[in-house]
N, C-alpha and C. Protein backbone atom coordinates (compact mmCIF):
# COMPACT_ATOMS: atom_id res chain seq x y z
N UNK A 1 -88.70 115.39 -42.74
CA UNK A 1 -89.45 114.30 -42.14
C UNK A 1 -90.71 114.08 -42.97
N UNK A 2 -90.79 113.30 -43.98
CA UNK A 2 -91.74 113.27 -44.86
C UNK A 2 -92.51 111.70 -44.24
N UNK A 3 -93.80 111.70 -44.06
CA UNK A 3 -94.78 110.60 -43.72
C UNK A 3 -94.97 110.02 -45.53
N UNK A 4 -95.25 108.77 -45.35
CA UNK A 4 -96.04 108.31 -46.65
C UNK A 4 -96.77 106.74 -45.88
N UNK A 5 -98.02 106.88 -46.42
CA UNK A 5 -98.74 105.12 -46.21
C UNK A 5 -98.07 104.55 -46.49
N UNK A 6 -97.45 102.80 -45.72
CA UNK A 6 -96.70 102.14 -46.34
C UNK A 6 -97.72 101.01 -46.15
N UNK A 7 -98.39 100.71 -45.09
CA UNK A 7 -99.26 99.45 -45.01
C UNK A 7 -100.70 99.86 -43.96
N UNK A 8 -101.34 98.53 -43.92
CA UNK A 8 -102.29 98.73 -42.88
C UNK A 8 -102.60 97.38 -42.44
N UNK A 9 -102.02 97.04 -41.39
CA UNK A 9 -102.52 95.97 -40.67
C UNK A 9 -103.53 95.45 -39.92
N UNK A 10 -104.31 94.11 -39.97
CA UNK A 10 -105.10 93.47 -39.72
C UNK A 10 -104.98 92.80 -38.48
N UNK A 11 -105.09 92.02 -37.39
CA UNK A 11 -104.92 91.37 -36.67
C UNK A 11 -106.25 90.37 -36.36
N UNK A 12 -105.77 88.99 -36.86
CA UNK A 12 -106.48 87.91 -37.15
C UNK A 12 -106.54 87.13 -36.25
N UNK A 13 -107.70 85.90 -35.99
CA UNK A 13 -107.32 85.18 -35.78
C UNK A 13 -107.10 83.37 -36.68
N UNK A 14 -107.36 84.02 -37.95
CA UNK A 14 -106.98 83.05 -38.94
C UNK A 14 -106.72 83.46 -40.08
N UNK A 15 -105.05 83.41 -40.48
CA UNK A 15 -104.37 84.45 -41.34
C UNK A 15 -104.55 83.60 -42.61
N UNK A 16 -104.90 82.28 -42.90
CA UNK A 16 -105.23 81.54 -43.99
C UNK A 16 -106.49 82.44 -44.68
N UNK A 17 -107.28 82.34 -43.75
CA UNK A 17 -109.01 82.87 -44.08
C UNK A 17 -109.25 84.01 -44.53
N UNK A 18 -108.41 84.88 -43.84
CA UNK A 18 -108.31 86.68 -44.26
C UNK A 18 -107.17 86.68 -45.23
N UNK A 19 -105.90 85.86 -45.46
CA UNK A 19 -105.32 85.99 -46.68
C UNK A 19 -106.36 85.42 -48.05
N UNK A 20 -107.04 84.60 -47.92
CA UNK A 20 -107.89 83.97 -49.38
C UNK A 20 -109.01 84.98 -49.34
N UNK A 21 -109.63 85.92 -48.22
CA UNK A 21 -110.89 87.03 -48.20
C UNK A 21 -110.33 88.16 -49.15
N UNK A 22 -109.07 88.18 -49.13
CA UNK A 22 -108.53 89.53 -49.58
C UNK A 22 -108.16 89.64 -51.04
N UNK A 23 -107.59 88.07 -51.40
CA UNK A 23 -107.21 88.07 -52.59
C UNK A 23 -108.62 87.58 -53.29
N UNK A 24 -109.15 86.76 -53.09
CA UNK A 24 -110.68 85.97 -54.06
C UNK A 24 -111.70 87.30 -54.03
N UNK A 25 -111.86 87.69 -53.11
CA UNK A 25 -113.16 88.58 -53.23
C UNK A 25 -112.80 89.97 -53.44
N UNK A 26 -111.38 90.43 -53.38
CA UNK A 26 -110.94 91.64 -53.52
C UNK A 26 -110.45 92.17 -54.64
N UNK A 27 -109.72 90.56 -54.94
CA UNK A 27 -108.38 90.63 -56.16
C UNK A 27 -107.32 90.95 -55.89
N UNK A 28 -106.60 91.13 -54.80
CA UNK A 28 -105.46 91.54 -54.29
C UNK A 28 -104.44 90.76 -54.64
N UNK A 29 -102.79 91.04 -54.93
CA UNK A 29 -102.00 90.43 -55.34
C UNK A 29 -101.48 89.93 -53.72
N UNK A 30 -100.64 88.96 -54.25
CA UNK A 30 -99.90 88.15 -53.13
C UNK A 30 -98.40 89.42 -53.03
N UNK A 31 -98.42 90.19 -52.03
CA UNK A 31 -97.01 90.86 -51.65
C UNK A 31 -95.68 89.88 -51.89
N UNK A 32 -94.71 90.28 -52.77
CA UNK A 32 -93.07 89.44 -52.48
C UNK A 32 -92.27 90.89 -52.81
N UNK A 33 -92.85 91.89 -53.13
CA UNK A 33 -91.47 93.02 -52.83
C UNK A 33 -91.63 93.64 -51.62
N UNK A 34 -90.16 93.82 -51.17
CA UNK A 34 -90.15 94.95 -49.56
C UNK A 34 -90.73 94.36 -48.73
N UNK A 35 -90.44 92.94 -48.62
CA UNK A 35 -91.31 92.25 -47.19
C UNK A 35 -90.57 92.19 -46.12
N UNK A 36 -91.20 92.99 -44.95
CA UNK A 36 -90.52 92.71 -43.62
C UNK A 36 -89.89 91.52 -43.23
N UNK A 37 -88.52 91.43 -42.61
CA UNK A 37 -88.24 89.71 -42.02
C UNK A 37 -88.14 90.30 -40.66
N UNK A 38 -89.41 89.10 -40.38
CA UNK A 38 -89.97 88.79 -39.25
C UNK A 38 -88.88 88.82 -38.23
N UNK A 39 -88.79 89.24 -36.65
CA UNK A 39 -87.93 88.84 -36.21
C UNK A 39 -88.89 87.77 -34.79
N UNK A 40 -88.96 86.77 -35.17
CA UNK A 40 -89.61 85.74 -34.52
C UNK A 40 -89.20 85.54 -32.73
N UNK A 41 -87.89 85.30 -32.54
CA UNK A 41 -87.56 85.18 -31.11
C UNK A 41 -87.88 86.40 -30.47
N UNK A 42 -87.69 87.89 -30.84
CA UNK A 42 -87.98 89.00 -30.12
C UNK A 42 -89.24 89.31 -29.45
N UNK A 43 -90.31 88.50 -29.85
CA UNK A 43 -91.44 89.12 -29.06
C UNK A 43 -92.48 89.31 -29.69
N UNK A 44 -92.54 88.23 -31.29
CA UNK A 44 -94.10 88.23 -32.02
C UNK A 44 -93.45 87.02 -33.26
N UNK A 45 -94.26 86.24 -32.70
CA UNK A 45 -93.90 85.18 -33.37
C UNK A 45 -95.24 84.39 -34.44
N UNK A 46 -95.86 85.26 -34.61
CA UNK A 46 -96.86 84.71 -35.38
C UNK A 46 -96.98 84.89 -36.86
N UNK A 47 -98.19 84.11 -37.27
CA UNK A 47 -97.93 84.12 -38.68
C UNK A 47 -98.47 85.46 -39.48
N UNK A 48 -98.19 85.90 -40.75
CA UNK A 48 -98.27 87.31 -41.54
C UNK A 48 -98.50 86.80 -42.74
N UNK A 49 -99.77 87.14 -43.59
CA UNK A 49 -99.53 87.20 -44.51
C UNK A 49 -99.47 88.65 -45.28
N UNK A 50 -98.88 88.52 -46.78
CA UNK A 50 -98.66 89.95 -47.13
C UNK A 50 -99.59 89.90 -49.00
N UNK A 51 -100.53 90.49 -48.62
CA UNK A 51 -100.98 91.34 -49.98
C UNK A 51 -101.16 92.76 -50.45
N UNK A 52 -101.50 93.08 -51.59
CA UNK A 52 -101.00 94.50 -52.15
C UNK A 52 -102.30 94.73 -53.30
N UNK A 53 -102.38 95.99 -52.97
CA UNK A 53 -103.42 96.74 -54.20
C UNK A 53 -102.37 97.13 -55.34
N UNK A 54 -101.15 97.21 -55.22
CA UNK A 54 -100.12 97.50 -56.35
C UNK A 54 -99.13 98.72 -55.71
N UNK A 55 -99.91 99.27 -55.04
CA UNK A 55 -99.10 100.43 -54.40
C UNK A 55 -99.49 100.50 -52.76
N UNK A 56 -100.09 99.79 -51.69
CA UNK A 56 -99.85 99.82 -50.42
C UNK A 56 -100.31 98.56 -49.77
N UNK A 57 -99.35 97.99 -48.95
CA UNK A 57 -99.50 96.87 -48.89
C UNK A 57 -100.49 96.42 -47.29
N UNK A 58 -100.94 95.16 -47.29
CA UNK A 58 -102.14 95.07 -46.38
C UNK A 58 -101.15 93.79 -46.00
N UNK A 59 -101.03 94.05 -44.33
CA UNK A 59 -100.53 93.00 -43.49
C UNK A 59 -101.46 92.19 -42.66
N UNK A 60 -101.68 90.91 -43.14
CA UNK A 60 -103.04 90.08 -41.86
C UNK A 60 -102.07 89.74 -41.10
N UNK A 61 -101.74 89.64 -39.82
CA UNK A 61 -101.28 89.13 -38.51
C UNK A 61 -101.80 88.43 -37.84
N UNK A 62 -101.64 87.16 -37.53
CA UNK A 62 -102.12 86.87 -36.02
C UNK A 62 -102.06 87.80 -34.89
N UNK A 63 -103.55 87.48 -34.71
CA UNK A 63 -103.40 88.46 -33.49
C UNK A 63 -102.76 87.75 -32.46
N UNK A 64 -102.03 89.11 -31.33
CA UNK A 64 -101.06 88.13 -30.15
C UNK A 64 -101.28 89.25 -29.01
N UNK A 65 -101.81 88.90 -28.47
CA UNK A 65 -102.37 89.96 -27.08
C UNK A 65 -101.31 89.78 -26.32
N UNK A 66 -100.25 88.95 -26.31
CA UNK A 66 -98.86 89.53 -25.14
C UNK A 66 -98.03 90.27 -25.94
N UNK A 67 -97.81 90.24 -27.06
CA UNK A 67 -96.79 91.30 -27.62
C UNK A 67 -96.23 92.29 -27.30
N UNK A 68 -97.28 92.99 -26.88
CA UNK A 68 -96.74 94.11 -25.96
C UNK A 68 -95.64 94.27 -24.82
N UNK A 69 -96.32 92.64 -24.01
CA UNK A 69 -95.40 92.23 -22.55
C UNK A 69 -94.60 91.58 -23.13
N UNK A 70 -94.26 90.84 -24.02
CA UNK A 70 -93.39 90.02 -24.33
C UNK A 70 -92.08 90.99 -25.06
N UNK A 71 -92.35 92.27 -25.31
CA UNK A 71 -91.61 93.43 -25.76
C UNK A 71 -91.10 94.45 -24.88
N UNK A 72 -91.70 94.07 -23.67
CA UNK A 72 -91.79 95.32 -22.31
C UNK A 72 -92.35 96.70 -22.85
N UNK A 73 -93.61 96.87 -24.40
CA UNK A 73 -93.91 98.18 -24.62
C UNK A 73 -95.62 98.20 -23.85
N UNK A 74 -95.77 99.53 -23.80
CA UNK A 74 -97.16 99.51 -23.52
C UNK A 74 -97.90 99.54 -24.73
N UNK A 75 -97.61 99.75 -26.30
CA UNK A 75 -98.56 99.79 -27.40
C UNK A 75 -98.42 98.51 -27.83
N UNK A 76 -99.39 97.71 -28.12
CA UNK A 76 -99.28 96.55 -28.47
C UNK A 76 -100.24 96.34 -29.99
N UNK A 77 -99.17 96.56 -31.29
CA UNK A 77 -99.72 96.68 -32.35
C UNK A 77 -100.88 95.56 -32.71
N UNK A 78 -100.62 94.26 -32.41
CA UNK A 78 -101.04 93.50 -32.90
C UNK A 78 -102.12 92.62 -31.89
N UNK A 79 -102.57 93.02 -31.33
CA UNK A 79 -103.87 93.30 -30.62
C UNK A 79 -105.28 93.76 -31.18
N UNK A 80 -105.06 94.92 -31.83
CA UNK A 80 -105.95 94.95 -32.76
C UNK A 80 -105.75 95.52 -34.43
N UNK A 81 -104.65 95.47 -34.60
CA UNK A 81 -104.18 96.01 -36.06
C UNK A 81 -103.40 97.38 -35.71
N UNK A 82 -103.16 98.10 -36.69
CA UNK A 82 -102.82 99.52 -37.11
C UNK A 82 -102.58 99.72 -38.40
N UNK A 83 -102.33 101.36 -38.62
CA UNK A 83 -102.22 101.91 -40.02
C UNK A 83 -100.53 102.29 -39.63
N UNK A 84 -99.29 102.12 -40.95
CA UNK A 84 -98.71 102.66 -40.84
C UNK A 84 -97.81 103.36 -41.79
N UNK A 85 -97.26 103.98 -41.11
CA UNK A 85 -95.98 105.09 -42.37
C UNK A 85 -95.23 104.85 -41.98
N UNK A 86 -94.40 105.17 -43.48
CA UNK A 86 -93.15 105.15 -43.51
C UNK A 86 -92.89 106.57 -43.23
N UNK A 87 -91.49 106.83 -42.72
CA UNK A 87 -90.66 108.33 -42.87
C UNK A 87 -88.74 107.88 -43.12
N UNK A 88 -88.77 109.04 -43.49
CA UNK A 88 -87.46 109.12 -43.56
C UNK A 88 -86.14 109.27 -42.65
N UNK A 89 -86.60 110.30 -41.47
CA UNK A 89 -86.42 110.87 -40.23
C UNK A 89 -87.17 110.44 -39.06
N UNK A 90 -86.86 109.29 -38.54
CA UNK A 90 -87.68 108.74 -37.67
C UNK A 90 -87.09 109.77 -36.21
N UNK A 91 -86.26 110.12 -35.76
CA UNK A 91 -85.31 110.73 -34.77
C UNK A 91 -86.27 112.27 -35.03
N UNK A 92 -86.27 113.06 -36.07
CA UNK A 92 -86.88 114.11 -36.31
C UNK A 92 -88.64 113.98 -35.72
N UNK A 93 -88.86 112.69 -36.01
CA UNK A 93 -90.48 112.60 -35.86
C UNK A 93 -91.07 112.36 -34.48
N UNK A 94 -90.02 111.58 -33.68
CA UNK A 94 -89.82 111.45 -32.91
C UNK A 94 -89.95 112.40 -31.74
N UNK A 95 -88.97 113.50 -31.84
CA UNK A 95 -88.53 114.60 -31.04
C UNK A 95 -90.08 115.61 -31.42
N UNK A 96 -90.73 115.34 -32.99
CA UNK A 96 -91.81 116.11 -33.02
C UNK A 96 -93.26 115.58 -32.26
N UNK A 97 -92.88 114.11 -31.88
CA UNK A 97 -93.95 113.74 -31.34
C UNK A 97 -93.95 113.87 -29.71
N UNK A 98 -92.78 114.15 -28.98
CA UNK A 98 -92.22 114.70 -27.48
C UNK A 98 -92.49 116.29 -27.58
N UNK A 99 -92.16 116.70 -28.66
CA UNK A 99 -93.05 118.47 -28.36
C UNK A 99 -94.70 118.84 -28.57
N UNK A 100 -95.23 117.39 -29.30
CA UNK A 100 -96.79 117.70 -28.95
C UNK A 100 -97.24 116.97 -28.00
N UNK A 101 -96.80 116.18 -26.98
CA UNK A 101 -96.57 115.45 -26.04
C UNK A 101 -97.27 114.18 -25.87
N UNK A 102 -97.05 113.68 -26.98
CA UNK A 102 -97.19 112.38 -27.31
C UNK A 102 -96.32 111.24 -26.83
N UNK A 103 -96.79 110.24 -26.40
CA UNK A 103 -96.12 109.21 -25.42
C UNK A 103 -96.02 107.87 -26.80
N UNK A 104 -95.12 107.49 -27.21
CA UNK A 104 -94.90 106.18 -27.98
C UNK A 104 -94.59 105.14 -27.24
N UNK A 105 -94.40 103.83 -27.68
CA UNK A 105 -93.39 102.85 -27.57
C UNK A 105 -92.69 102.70 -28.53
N UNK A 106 -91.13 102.68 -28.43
CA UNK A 106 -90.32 102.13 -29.00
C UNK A 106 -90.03 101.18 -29.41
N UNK A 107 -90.00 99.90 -30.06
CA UNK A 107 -90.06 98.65 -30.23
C UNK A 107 -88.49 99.18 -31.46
N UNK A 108 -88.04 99.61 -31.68
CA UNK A 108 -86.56 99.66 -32.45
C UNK A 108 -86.76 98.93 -33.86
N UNK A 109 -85.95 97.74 -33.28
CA UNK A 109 -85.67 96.31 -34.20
C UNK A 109 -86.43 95.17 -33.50
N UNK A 110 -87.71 95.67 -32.83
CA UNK A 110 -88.01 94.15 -31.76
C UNK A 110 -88.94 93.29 -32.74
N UNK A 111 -89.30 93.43 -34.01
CA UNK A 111 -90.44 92.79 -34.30
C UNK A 111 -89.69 93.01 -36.25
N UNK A 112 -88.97 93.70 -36.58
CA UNK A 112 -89.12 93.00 -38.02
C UNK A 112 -87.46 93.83 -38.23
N UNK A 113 -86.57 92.82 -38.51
CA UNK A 113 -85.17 93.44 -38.76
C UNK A 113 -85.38 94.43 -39.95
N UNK A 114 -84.68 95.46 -39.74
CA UNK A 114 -84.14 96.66 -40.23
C UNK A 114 -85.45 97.37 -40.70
N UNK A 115 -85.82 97.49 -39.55
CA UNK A 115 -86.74 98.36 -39.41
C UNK A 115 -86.82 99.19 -38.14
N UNK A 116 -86.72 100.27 -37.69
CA UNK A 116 -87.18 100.57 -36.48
C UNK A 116 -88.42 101.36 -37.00
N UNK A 117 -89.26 100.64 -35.62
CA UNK A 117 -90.54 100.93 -35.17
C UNK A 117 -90.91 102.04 -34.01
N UNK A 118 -91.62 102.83 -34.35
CA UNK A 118 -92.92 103.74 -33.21
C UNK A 118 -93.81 103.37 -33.19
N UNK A 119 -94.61 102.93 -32.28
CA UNK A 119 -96.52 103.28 -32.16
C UNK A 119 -96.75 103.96 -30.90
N UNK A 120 -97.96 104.65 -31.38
CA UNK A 120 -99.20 105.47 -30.46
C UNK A 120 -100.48 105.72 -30.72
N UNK A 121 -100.86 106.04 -30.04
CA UNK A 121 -102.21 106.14 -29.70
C UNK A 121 -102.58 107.78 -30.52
N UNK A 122 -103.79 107.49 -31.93
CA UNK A 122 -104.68 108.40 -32.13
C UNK A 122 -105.43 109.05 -30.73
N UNK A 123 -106.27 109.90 -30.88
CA UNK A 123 -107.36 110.59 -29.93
C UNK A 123 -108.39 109.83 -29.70
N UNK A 124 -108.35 108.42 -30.55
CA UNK A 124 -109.69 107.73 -30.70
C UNK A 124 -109.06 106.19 -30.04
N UNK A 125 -108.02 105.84 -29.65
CA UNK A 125 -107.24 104.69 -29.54
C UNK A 125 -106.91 103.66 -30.30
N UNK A 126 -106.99 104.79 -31.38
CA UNK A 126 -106.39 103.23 -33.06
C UNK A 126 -104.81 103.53 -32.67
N UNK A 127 -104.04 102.15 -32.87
CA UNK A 127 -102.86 102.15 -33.18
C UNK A 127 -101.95 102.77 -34.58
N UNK A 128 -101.13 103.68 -34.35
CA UNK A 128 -100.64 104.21 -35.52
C UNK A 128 -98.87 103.88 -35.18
N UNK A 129 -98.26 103.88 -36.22
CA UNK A 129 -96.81 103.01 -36.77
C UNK A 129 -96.31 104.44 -37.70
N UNK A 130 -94.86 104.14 -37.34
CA UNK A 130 -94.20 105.29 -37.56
C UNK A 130 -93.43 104.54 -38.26
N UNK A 131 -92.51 104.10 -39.00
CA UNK A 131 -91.18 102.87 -39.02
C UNK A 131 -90.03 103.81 -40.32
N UNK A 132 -88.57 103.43 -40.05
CA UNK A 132 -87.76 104.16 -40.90
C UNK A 132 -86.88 102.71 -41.24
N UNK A 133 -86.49 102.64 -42.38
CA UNK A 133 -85.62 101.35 -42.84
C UNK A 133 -84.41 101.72 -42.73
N UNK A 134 -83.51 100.97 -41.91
CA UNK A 134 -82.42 101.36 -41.40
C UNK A 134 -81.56 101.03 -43.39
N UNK A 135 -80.46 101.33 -43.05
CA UNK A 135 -79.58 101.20 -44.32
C UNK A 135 -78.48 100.40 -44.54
C-alpha cells in the first residue's frame, strides 16, 4: 500500500481567475496528461481547471457546497479543497484506515470515472483523498 502526492485541490469560486493566478504569476503549465474525466451527472458538475509544476498536479474546482448531499457522503471535498494521494491498494488502505478508526466516505466512481475515491478528515478538519485508478 504505497501513498504518493498526486494533486492538491482548490475550491473556487472563479476557476477562470485562479486558473490565469496560477499560470501568469506562478508559471505553471496547463495539465493535459492523466486528467480525470469528470463524471458530471453523478453529483459534481462543475467546472476544473488542471495545472502542473511538472510533477504534481493542482486542481481549481468550483466550489459546490451540495456535493456531498448530492453524493449521499458526509465528506464533501469540494467545499473547501483537499490534498490528495494516490495508492495502489486502496482495499488495503482502507481496512488500515477501519483499524485506526477512521470514518471515510466512499464516493467509488461518483465524481471522476476510473477512479475510486476516499476522503477524511485530518485531526485539524482538512479534507484528505485517498484515490486508486481502476484498470
Amino acid at each position: 500500500m504505497k501513498l504518493t502526492l498526486h494533486h492538491v485541490n482548490f475550491s473556487t469560486e472563479n476557476v477562470g481567475r485562479m486558473d490565469a493566478f496560477y499560470r501568469d504569476v506562478l508559471g505553471l503549465d496547463r495539465e493535459t496528461r492523466g486528467l480525470p474525466q469528470l463524471e458530471k451527472g453523478k453529483g459534481y458538475s462543475g467546472d476544473v481547471a488542471f495545472v502542473t509544476d511538472g510533477r504534481t498536479q493542482l486542481h481549481l474546482a468550483q466550489k459546490d457546497m451540495l456535493a456531498g448531499f448530492n453524493t449521499g457522503q458526509i465528506v464533501n471535498p469540494l467545499e473547501r479543497g483537499h490534498i490528495a494521494y494516490r495508492t495502489d491498494d486502496l482495499a488495503t488502505f482502507k481496512a488500515h484506515l477501519e483499524a485506526q478508526g477512521i470514518p471515510y466516505s466512499d464516493w467509488d466512481n461518483a465524481a471522476v470515472k476510473g477512479w475510486k475515491q476516499i476522503f477524511f478528515y485530518d485531526p485539524d478538519g482538512n479534507v484528505i483523498e485517498v484515490h486508486e485508478v481502476d484498470e
